[in-house]
Protein backbone atom coordinates (compact mmCIF):
# COMPACT_ATOMS: atom_id res chain seq x y z
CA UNK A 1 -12.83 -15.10 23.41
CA UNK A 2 -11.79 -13.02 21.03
CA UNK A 3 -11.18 -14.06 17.14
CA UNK A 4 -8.41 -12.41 15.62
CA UNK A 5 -9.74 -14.13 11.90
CA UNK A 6 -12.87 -15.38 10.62
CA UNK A 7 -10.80 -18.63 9.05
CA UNK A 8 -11.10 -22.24 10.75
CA UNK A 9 -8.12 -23.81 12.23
CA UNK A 10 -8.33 -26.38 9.01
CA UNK A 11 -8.04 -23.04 6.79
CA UNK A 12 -4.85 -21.89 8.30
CA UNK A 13 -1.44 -22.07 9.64
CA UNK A 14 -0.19 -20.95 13.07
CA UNK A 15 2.86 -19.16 11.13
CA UNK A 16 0.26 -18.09 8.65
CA UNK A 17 -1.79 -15.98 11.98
CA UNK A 18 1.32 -15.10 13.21
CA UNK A 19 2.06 -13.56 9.62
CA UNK A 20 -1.35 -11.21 9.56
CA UNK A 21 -0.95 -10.16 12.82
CA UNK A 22 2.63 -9.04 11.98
CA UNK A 23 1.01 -7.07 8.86
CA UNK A 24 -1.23 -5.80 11.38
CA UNK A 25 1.41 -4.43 13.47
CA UNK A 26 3.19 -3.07 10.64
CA UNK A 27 0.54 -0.63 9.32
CA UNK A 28 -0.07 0.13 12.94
CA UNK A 29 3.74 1.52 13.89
CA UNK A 30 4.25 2.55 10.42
CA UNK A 31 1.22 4.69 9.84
CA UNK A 32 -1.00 5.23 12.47
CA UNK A 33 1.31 5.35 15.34
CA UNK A 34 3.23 8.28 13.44
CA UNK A 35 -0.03 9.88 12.43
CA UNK A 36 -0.83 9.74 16.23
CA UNK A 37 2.42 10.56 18.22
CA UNK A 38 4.12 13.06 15.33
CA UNK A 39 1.35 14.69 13.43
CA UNK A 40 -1.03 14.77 17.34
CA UNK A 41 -4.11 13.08 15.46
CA UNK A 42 -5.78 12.03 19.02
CA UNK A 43 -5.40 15.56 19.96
CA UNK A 44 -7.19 16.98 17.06
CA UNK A 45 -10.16 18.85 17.04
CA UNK A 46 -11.40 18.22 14.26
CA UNK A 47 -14.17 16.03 15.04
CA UNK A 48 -17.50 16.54 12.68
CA UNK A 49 -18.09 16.13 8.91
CA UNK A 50 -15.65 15.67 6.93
CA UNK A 51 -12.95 17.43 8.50
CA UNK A 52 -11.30 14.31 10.24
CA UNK A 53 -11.19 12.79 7.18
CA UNK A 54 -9.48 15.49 5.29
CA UNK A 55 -6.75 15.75 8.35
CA UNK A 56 -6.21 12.27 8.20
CA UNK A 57 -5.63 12.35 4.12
CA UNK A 58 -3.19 15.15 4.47
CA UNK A 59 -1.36 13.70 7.02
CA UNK A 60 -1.13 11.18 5.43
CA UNK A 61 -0.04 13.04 2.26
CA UNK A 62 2.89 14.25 4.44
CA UNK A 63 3.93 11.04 5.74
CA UNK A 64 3.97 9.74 2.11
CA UNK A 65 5.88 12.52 0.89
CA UNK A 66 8.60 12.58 3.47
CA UNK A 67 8.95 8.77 3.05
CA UNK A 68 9.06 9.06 -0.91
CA UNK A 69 11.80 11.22 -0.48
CA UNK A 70 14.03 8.97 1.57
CA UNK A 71 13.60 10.28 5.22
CA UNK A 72 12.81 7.26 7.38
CA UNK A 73 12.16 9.60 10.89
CA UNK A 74 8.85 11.41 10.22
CA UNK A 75 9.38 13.74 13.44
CA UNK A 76 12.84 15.11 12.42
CA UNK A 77 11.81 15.45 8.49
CA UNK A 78 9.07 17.82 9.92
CA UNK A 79 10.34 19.93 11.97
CA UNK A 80 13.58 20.33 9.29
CA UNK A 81 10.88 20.69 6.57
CA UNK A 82 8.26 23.14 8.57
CA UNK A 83 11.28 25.67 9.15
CA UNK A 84 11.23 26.85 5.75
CA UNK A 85 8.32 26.77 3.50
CA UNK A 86 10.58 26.42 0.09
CA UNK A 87 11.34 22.78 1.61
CA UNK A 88 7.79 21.87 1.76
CA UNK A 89 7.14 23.43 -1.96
CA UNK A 90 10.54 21.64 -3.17
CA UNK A 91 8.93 18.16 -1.56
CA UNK A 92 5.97 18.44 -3.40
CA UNK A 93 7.70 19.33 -7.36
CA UNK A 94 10.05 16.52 -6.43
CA UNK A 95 7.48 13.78 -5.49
């Protein structure tokens, strides 16, 4: 069996598990799924020292960016943004 919390049943609430594992879900599709399918993290190559770390943190970055600046479809905002290189400086000053 598998324990999706390390709290008793007397230290929580069926809504209350049902709440984290929405949370859970939420960071999944928001962030990782879009660092997966858009930005092709499983098909990286960058696999020793530090380099998958400092992928992940700048695509990251870029998600961030993109959001802070209203667009709410990370695919589309990249391709729009990575077909002039002004867009990507003007995203940065206006963060």
């Amino acid at each position: 069996m598998y324990a999706v919390t390390s709290l008793t049943a007397a230290q929580t609430q069926p809504a209350e598990l049902a709440r984290y594992i929405r949370g859970h879900w939420h960071v999944e599709n928001k962030l990782h799924w879009v660092r997966d399918v858009t930005m092709g993290e499983d098909a990286s190559r960058a696999r020793t020292g530090g380099g998958p770390r400092m992928m992940a943190s700048l695509r990251n970055l870029a998600i961030s960016l993109l959001r802070l600046t209203g667009h709410t479809n990370i695919a589309k905002a990249t391709r729009h943004t990575g077909r002039n290189p002004t867009r990507a400086i003007k995203l940065i000053t206006t963060s």
